[in-house]
PDB file of N, CA and C in Angstrom:
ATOM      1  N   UNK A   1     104.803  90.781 104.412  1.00  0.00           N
ATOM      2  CA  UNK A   1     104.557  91.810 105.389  1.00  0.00           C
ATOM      3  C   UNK A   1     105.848  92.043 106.159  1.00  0.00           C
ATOM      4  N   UNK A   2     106.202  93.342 106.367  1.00  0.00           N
ATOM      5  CA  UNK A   2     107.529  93.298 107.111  1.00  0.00           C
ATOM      6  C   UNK A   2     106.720  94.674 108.074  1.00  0.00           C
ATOM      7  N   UNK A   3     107.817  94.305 109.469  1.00  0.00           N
ATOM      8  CA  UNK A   3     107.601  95.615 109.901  1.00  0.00           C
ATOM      9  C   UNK A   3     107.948  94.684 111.615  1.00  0.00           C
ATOM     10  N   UNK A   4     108.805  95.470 112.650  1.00  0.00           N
ATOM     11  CA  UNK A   4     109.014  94.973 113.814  1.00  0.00           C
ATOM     12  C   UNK A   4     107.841  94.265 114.606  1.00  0.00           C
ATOM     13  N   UNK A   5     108.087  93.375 115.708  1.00  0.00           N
ATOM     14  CA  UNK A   5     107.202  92.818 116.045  1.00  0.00           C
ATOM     15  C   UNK A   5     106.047  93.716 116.922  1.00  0.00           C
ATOM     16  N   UNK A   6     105.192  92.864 116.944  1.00  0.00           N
ATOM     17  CA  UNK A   6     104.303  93.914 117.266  1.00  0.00           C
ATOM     18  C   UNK A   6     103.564  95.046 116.728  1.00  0.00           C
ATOM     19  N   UNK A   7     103.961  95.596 115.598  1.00  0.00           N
ATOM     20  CA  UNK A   7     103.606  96.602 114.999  1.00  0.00           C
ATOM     21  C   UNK A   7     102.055  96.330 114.264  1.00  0.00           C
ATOM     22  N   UNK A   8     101.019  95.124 114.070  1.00  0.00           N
ATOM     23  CA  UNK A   8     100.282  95.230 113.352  1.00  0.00           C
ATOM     24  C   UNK A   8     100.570  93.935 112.002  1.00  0.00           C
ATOM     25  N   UNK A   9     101.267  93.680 111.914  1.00  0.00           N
ATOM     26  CA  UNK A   9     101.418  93.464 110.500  1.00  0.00           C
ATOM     27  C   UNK A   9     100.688  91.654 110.269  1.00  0.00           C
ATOM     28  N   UNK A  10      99.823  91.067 111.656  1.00  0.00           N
ATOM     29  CA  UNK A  10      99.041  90.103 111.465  1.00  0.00           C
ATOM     30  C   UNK A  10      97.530  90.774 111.461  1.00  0.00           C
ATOM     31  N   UNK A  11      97.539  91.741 111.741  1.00  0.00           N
ATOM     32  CA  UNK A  11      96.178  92.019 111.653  1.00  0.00           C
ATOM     33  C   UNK A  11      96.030  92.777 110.099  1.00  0.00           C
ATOM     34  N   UNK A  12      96.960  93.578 109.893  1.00  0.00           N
ATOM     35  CA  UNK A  12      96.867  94.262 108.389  1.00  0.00           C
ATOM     36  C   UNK A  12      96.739  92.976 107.348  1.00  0.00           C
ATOM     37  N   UNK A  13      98.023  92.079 107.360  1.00  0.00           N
ATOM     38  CA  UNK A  13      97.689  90.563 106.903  1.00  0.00           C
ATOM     39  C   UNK A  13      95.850  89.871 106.912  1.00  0.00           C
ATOM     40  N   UNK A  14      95.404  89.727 107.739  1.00  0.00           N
ATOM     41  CA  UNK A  14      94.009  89.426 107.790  1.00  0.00           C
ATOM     42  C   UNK A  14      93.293  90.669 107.436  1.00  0.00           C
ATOM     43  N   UNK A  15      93.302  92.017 107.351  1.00  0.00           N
ATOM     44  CA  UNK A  15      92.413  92.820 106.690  1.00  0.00           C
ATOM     45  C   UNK A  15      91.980  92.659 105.281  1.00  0.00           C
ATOM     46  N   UNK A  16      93.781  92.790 104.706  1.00  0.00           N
ATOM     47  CA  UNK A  16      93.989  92.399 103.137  1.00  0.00           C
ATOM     48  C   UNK A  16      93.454  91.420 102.726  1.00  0.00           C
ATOM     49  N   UNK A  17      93.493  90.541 103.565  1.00  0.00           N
ATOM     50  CA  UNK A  17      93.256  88.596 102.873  1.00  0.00           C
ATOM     51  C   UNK A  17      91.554  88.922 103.034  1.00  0.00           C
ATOM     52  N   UNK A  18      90.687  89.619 104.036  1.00  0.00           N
ATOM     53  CA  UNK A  18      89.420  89.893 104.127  1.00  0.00           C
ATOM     54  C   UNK A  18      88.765  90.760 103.085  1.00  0.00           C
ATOM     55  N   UNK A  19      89.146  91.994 102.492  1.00  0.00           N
ATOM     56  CA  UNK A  19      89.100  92.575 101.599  1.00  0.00           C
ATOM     57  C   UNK A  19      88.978  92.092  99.841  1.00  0.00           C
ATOM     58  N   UNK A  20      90.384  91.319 100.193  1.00  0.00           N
ATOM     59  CA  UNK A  20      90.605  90.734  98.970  1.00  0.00           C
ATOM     60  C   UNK A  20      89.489  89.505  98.769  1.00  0.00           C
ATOM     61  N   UNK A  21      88.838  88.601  99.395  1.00  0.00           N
ATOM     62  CA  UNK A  21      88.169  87.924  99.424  1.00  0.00           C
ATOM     63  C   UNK A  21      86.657  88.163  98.995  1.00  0.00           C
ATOM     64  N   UNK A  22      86.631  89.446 100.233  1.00  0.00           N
ATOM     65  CA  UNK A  22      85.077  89.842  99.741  1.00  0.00           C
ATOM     66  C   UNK A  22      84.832  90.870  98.264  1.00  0.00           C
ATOM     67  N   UNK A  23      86.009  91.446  98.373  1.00  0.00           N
ATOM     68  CA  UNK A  23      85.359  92.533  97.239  1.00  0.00           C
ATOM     69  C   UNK A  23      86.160  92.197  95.616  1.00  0.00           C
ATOM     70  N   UNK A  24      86.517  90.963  95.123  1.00  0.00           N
ATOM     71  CA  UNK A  24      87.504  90.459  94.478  1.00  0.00           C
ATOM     72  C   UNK A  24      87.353  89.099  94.512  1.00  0.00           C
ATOM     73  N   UNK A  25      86.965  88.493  94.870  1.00  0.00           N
ATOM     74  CA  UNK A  25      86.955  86.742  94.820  1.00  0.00           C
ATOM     75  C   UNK A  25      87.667  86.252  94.841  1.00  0.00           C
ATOM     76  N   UNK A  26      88.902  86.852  95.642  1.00  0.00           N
ATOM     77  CA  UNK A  26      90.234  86.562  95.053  1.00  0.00           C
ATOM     78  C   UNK A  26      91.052  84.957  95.816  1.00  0.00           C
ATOM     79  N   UNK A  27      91.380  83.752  96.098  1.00  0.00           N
ATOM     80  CA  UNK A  27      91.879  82.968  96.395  1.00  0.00           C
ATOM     81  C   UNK A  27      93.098  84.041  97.450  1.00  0.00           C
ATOM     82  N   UNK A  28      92.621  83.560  99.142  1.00  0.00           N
ATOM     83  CA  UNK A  28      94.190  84.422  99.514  1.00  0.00           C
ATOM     84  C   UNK A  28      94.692  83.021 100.732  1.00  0.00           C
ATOM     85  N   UNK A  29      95.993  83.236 101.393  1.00  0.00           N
ATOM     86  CA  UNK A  29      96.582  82.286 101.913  1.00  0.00           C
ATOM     87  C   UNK A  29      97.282  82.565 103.215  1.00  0.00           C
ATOM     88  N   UNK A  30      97.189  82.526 104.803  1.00  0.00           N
ATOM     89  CA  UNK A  30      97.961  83.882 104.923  1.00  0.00           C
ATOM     90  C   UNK A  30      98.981  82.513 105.774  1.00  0.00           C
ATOM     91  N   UNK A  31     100.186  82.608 105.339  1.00  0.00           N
ATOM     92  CA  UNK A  31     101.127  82.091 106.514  1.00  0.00           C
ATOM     93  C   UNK A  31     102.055  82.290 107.351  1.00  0.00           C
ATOM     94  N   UNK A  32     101.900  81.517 108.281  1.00  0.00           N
ATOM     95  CA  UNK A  32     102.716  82.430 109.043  1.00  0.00           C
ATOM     96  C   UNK A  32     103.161  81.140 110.609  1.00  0.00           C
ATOM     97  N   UNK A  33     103.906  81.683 111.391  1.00  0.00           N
ATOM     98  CA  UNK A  33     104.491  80.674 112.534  1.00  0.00           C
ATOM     99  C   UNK A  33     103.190  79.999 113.242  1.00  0.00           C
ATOM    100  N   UNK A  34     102.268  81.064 113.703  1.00  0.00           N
ATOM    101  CA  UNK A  34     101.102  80.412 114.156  1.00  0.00           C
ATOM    102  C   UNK A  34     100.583  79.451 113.074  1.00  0.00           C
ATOM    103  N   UNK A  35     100.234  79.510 112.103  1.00  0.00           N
ATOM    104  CA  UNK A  35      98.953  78.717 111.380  1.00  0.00           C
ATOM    105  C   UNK A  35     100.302  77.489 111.105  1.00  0.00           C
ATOM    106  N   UNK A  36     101.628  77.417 111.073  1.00  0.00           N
ATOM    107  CA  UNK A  36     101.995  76.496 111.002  1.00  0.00           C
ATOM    108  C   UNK A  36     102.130  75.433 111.856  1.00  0.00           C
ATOM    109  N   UNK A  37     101.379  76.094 113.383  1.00  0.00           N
ATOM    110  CA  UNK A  37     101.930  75.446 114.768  1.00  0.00           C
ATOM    111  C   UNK A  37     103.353  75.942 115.157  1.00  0.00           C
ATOM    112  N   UNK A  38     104.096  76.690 114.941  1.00  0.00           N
ATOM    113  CA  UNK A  38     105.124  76.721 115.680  1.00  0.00           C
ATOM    114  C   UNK A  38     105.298  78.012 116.581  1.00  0.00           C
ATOM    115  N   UNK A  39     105.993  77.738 117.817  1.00  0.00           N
ATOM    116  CA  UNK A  39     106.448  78.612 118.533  1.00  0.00           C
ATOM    117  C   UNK A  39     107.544  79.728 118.471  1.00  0.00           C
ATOM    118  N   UNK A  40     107.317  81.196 118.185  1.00  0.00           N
ATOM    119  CA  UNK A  40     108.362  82.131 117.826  1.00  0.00           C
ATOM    120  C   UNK A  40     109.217  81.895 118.167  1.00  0.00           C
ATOM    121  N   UNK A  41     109.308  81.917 119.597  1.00  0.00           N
ATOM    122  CA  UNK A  41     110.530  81.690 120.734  1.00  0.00           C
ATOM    123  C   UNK A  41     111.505  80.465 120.410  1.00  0.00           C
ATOM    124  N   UNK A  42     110.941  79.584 119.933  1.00  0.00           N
ATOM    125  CA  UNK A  42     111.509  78.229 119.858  1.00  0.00           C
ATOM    126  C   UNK A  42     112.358  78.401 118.773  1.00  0.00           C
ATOM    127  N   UNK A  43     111.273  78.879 117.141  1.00  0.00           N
ATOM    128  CA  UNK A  43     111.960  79.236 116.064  1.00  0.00           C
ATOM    129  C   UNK A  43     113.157  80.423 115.515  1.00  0.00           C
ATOM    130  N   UNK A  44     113.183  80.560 116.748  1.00  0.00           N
ATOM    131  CA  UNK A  44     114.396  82.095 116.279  1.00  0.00           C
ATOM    132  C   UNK A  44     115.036  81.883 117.181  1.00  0.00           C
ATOM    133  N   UNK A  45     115.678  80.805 118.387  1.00  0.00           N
ATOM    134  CA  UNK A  45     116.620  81.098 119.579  1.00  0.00           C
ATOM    135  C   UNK A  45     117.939  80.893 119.146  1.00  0.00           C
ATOM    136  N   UNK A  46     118.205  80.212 117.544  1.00  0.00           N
ATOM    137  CA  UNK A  46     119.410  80.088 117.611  1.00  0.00           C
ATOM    138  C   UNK A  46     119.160  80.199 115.818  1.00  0.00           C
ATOM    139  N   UNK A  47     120.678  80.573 115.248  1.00  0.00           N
ATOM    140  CA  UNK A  47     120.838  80.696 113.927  1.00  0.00           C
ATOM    141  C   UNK A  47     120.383  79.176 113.037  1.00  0.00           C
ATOM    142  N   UNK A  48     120.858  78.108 114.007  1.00  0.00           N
ATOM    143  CA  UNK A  48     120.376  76.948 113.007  1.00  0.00           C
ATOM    144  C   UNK A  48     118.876  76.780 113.111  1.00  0.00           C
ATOM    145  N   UNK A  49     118.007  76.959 113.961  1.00  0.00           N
ATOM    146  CA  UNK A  49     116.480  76.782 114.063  1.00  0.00           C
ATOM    147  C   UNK A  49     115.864  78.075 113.557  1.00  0.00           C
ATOM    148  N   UNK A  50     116.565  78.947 112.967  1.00  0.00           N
ATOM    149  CA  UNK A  50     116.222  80.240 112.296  1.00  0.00           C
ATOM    150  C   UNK A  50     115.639  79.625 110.978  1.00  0.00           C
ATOM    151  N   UNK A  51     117.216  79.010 110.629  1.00  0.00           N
ATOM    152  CA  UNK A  51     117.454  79.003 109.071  1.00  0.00           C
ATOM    153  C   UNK A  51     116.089  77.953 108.641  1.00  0.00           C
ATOM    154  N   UNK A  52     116.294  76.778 109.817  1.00  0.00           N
ATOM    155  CA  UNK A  52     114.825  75.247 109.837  1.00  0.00           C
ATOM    156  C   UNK A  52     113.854  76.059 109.349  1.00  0.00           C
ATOM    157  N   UNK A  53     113.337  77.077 110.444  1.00  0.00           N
ATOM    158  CA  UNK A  53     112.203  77.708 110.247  1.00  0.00           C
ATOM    159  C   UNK A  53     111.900  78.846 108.989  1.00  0.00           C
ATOM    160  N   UNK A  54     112.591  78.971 108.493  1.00  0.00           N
ATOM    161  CA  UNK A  54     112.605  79.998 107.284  1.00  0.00           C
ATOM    162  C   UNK A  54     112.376  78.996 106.234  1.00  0.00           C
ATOM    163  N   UNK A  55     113.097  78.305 106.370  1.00  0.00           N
ATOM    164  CA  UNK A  55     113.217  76.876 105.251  1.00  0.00           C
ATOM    165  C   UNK A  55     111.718  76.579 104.985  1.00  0.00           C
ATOM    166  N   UNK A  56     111.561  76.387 106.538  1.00  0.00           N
ATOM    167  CA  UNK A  56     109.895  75.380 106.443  1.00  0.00           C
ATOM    168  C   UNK A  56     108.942  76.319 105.750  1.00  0.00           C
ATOM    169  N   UNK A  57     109.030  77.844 106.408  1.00  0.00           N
ATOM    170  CA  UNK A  57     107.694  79.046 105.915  1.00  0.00           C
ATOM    171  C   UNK A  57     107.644  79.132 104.052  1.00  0.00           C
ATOM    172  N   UNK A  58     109.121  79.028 103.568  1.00  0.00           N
ATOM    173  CA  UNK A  58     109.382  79.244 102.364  1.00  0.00           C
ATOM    174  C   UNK A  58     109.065  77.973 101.861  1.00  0.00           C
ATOM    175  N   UNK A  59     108.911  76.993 102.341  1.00  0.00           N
ATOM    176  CA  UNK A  59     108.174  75.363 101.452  1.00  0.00           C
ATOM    177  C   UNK A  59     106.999  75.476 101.671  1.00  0.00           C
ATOM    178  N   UNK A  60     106.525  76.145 102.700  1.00  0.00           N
ATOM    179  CA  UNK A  60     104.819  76.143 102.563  1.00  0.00           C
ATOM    180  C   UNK A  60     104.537  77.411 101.466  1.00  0.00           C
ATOM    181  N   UNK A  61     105.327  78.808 101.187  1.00  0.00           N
ATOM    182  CA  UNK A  61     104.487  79.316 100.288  1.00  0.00           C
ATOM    183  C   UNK A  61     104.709  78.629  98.587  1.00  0.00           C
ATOM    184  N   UNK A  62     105.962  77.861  98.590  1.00  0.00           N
ATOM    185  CA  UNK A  62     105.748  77.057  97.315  1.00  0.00           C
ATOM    186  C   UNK A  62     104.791  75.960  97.060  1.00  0.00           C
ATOM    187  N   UNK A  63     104.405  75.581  98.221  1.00  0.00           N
ATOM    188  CA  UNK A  63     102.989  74.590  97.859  1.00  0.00           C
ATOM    189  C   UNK A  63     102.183  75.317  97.788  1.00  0.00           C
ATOM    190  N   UNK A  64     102.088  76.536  97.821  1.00  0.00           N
ATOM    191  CA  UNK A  64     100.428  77.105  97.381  1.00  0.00           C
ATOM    192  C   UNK A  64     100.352  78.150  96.666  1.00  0.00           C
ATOM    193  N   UNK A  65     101.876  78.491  96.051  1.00  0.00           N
ATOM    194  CA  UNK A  65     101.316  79.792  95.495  1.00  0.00           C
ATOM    195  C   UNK A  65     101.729  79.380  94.149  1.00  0.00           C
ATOM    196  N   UNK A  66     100.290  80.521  93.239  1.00  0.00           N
ATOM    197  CA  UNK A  66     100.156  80.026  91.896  1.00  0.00           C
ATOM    198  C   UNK A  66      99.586  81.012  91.286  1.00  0.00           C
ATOM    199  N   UNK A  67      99.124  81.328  90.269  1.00  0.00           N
ATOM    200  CA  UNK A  67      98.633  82.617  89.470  1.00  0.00           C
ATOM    201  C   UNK A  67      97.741  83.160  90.167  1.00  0.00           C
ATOM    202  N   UNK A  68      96.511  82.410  90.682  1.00  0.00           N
ATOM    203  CA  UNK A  68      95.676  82.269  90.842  1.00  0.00           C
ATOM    204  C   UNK A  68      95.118  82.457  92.223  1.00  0.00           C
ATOM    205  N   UNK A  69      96.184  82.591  92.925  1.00  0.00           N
ATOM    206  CA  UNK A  69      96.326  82.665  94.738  1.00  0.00           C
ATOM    207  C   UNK A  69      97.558  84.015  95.166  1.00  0.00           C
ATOM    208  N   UNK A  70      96.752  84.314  95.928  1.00  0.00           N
ATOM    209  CA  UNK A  70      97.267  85.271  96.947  1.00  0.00           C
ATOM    210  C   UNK A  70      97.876  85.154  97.683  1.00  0.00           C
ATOM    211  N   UNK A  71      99.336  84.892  97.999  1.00  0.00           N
ATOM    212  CA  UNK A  71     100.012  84.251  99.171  1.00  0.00           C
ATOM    213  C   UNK A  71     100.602  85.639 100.102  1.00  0.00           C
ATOM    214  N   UNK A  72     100.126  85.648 101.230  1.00  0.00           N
ATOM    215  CA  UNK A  72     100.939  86.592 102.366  1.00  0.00           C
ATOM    216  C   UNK A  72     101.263  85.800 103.075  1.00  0.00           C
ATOM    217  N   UNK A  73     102.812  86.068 103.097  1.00  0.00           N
ATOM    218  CA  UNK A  73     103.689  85.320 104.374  1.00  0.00           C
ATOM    219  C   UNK A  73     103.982  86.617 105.423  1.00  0.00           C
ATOM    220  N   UNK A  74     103.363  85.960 106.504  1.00  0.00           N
ATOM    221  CA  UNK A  74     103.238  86.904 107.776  1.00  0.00           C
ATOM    222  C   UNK A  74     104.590  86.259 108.455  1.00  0.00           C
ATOM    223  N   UNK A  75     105.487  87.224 108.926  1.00  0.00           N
ATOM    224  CA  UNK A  75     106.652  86.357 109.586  1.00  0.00           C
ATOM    225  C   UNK A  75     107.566  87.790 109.615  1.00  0.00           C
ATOM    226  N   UNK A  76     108.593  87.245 110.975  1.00  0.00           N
ATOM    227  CA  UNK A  76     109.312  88.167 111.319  1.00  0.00           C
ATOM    228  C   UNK A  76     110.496  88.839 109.844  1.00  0.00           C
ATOM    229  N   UNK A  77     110.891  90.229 109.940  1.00  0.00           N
ATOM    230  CA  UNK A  77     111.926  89.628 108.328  1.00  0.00           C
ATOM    231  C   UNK A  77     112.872  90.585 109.176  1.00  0.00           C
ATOM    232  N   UNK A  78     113.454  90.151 110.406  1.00  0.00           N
ATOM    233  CA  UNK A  78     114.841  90.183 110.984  1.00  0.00           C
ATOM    234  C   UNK A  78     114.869  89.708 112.477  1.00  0.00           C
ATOM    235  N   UNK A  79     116.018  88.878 113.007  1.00  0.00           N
ATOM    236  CA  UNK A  79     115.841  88.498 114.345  1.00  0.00           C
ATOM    237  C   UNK A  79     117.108  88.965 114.269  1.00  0.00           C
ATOM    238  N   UNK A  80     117.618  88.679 115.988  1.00  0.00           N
ATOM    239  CA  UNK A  80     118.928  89.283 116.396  1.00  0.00           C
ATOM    240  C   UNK A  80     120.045  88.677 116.436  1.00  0.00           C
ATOM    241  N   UNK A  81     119.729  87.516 115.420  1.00  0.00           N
ATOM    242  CA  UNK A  81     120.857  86.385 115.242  1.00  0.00           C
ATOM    243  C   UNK A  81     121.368  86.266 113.752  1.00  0.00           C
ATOM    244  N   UNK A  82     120.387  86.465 112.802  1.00  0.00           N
ATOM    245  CA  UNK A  82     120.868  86.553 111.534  1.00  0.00           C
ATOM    246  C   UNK A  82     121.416  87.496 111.057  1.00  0.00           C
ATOM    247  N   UNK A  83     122.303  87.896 110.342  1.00  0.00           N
ATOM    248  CA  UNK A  83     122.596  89.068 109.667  1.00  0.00           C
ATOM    249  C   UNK A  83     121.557  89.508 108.442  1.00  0.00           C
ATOM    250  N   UNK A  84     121.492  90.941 107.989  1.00  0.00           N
ATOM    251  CA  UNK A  84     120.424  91.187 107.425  1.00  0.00           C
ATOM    252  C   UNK A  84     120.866  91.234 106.212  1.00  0.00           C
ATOM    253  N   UNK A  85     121.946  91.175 105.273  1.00  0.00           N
ATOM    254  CA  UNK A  85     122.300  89.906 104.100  1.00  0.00           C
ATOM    255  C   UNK A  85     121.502  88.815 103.972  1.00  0.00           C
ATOM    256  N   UNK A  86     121.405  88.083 105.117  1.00  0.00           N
ATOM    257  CA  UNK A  86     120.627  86.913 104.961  1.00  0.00           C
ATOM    258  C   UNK A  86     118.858  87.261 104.583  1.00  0.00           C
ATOM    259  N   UNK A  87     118.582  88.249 105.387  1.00  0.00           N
ATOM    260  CA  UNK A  87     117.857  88.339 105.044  1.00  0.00           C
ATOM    261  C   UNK A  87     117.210  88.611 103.577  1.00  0.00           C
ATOM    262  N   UNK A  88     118.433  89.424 102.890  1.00  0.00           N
ATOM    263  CA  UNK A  88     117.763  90.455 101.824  1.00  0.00           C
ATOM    264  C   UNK A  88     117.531  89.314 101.003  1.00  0.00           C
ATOM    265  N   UNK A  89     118.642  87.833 101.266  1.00  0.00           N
ATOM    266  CA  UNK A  89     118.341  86.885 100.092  1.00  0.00           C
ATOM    267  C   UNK A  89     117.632  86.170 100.165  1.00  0.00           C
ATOM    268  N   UNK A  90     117.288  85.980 101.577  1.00  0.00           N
ATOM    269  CA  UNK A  90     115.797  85.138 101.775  1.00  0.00           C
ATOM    270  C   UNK A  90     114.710  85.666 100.836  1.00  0.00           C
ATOM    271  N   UNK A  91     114.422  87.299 101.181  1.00  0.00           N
ATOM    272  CA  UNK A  91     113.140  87.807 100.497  1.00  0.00           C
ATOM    273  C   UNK A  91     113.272  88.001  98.998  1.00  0.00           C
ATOM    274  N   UNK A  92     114.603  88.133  98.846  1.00  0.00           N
ATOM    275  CA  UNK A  92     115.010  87.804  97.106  1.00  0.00           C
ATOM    276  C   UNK A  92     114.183  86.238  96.675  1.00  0.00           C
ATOM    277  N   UNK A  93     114.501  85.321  97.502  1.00  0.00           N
ATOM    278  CA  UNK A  93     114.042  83.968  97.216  1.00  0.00           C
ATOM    279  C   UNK A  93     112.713  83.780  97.124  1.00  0.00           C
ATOM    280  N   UNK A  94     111.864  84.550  98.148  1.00  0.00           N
ATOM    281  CA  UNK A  94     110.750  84.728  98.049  1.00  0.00           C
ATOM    282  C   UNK A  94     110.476  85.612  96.717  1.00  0.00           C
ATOM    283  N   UNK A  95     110.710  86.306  96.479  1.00  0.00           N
ATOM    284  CA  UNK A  95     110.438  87.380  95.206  1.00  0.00           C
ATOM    285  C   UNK A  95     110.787  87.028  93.942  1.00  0.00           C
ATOM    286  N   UNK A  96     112.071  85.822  93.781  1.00  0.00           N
ATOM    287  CA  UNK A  96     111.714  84.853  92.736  1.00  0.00           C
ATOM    288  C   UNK A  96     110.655  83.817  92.534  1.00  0.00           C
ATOM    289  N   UNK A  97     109.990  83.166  93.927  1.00  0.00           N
ATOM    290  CA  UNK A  97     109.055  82.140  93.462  1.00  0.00           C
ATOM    291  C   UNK A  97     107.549  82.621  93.168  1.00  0.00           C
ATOM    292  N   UNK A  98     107.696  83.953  93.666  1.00  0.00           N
ATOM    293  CA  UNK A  98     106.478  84.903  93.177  1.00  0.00           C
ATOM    294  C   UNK A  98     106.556  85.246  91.882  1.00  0.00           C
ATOM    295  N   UNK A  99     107.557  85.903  91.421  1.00  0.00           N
ATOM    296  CA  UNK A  99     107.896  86.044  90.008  1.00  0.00           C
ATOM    297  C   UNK A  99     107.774  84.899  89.040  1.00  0.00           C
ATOM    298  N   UNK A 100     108.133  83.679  89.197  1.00  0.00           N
ATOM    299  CA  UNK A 100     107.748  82.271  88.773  1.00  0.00           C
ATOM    300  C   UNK A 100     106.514  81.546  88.388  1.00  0.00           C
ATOM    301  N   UNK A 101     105.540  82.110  89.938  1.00  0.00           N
ATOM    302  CA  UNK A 101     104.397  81.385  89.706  1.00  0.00           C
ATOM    303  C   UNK A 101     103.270  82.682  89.120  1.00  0.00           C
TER     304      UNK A 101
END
């Protein structure tokens, strides 16, 4: 899910994962800073607790995603500390382990 903060994109996240569930049977997953316990503020104040926290979101969708599962990672995809290079290869990284599993 991308899209500035605020805009919706945890509630569109839980529509999809609701949808997909009821009308599809489908296995869905949704993650994100909250369901991991962590605090936004905390996780984005500096480039090295950026990178921790990206690290950590991207090891939780490799423990669960699989043919068979629906993984939405709900999470910011730019803060005002990273450059957005970084970003594009983060979601590249993500878009290989999707492609994988």
């Amino acid at each position: 899910m991308c899209g500035i903060p605020g805009s919706g994109k945890s509630k569109r996240a839980s529509e999809i994962k609701h949808y997909l569930e009821e009308k599809h049977q489908k296995k869905v997953v949704i993650i994100n800073e909250e369901n991991l316990q962590l605090i936004k503020e905390e996780s984005y104040k500096d480039p090295i607790q950026e990178k921790y926290t990206r690290g950590f979101l991207k090891s939780n969708v490799e423990k669960v995603i699989d043919a068979e599962t629906v993984v939405i990672l709900d999470s910011l995809n730019y803060s005002k500390i990273i450059f957005l290079f970084l970003v594009k290869g983060y979601r590249y990284e993500l878009y290989c382990l999707a492609r994988t599993a």
